[in-house]
Protein backbone atom coordinates (compact mmCIF):
# COMPACT_ATOMS: atom_id res chain seq x y z
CA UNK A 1 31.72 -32.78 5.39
CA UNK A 2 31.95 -30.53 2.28
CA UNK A 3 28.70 -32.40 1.16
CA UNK A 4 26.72 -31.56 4.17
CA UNK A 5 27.97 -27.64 3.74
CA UNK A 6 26.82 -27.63 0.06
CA UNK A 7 23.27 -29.09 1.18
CA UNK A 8 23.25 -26.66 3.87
CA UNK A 9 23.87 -23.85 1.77
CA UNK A 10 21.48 -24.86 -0.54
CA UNK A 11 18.65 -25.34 2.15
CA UNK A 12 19.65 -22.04 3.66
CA UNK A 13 19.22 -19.95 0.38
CA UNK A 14 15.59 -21.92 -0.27
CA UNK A 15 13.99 -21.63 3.29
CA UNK A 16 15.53 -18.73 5.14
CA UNK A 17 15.22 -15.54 2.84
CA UNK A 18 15.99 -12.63 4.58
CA UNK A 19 12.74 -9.76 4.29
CA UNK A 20 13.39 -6.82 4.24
CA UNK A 21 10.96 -4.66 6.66
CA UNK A 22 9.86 -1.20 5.07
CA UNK A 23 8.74 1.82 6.71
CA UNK A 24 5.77 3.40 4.82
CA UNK A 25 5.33 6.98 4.55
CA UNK A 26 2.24 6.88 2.81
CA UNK A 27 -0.90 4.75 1.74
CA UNK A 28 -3.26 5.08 -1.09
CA UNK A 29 -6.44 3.18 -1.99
CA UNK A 30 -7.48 4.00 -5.17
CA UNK A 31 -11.01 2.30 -7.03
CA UNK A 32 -11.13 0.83 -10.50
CA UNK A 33 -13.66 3.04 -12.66
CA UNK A 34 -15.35 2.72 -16.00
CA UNK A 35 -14.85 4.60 -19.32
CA UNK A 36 -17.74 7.26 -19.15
CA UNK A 37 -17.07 8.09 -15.97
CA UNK A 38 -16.84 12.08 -15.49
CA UNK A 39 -13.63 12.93 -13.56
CA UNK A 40 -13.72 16.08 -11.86
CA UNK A 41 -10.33 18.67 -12.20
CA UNK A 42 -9.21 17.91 -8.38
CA UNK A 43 -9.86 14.00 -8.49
CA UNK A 44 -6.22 12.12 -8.20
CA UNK A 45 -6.24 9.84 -11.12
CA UNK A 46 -3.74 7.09 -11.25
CA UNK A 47 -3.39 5.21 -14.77
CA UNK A 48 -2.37 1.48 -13.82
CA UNK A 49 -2.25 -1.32 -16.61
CA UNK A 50 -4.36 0.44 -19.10
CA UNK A 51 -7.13 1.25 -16.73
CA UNK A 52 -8.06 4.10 -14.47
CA UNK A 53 -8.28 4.74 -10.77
CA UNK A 54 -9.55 7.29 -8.67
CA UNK A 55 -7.65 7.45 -5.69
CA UNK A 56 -10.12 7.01 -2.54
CA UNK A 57 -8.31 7.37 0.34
CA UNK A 58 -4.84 9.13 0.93
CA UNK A 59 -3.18 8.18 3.94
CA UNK A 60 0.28 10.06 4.88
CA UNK A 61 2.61 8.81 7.99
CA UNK A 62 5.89 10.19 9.73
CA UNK A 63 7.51 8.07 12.21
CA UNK A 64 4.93 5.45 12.35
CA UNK A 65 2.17 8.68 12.82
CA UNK A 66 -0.30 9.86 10.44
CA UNK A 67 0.18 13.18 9.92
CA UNK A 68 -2.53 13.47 7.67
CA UNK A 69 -5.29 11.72 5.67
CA UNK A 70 -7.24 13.26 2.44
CA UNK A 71 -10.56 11.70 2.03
CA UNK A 72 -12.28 11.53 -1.73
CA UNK A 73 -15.85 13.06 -1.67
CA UNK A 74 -17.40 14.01 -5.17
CA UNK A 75 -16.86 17.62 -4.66
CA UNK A 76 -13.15 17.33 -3.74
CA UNK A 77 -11.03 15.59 -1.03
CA UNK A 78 -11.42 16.22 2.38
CA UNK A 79 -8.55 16.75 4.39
CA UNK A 80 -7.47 15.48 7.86
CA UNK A 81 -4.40 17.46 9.69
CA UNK A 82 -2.63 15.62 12.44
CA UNK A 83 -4.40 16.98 14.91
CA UNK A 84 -7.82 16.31 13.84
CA UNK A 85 -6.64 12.84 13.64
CA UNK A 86 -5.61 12.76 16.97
CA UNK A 87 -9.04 13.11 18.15
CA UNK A 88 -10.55 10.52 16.56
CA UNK A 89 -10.64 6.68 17.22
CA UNK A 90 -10.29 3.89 15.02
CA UNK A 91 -14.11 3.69 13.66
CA UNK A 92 -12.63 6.75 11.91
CA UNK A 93 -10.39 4.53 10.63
CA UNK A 94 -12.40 1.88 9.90
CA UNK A 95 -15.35 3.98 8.34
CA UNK A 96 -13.19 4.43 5.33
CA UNK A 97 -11.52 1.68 4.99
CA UNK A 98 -7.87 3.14 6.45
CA UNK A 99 -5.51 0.48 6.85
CA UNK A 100 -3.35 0.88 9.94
CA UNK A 101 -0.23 -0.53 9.34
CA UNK A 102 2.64 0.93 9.76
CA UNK A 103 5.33 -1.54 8.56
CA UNK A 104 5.64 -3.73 5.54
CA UNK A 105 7.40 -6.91 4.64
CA UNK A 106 9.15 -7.57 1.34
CA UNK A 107 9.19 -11.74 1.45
CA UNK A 108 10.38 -11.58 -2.54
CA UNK A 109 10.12 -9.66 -5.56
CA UNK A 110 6.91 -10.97 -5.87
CA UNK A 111 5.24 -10.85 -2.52
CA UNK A 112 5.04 -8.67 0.37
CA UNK A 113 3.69 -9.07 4.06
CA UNK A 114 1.54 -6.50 5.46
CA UNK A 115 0.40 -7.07 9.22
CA UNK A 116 0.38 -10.92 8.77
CA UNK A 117 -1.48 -10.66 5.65
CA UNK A 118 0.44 -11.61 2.54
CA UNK A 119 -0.44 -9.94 -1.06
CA UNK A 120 0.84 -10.14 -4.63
CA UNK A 121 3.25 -7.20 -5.67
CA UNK A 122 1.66 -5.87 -9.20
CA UNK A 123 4.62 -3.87 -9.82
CA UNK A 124 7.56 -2.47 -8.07
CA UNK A 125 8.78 1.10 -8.73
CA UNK A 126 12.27 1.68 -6.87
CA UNK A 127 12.76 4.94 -8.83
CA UNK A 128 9.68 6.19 -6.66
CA UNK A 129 9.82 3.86 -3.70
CA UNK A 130 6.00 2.79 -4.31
CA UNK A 131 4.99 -0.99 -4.30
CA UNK A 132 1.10 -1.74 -6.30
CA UNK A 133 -0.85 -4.44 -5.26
CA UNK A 134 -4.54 -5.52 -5.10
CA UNK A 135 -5.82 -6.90 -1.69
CA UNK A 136 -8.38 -9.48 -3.74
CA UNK A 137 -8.21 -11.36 -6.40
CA UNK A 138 -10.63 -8.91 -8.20
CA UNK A 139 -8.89 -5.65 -9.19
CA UNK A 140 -11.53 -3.52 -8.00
CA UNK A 141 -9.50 -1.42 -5.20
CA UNK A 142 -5.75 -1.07 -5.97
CA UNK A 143 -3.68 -0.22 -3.48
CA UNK A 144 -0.28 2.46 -3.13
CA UNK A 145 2.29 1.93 -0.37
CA UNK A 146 5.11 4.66 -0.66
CA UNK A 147 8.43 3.81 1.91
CA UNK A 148 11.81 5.45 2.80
């Protein structure tokens, strides 16, 4: 009997890991760019093992809501109140490249689940509640998730 508990135990801590489901607050997509590259004084610049990426898309959500998006254009970043957004359908969304999910998935320290679609956690910053990851295996587009 105490045998079977052990194994259980053991089979239980392998195969049924509790994940922990995360509310995002906001999403950013930021592109991988190349030293002579000219940034501009308003770009959003995030410096990410050694390299440099200009931050593309700026998503921002409230109660599973976006509440606003700021879009990257070369003269600045447009940006999208609430209730712009709420006029406009999801080729909005999908024209640049706005993921809509609202929830995320911690599996492990290493991965995390985002609607079905599991990804590689680059690096984990609890001080600031952000997670990194890239989508791809090229590290063209690197992508920002901020929770509560």
């Amino acid at each position: 009997m105490r045998n079977a508990t052990i194994v259980s135990l053991i089979f239980c801590s392998l195969f049924c890991k509790a994940q922990k489901e995360l509310s995002i607050v906001a999403k950013f997509k930021a592109l991988k760019t190349f030293v002579p590259y000219a940034f501009m004084p308003n770009d959003s610049i995030i410096r990410f093992q050694k390299r440099k990426y200009l931050v593309k898309t700026k998503a921002y959500l409230e109660n599973g809501e976006f509440i606003g998006v700021d879009i990257w254009n070369p003269l600045g970043y447009v940006e999208h109140t609430k209730n712009e957004l709420s006029k406009v359908t999801a080729v909005f969304y999908d024209a640049y490249e706005i993921d809509l999910a609202k929830t995320a998935k911690i599996i492990d320290h290493k991965h995390i689940n985002i609607d079905g679609e599991t990804y590689r956690i680059r690096f984990f910053n609890k001080k600031r509640k952000e997670i990194y990851y890239f989508a791809g295996i090229d590290p063209e587009y690197l992508y920002i998730i901020r929770y509560k």
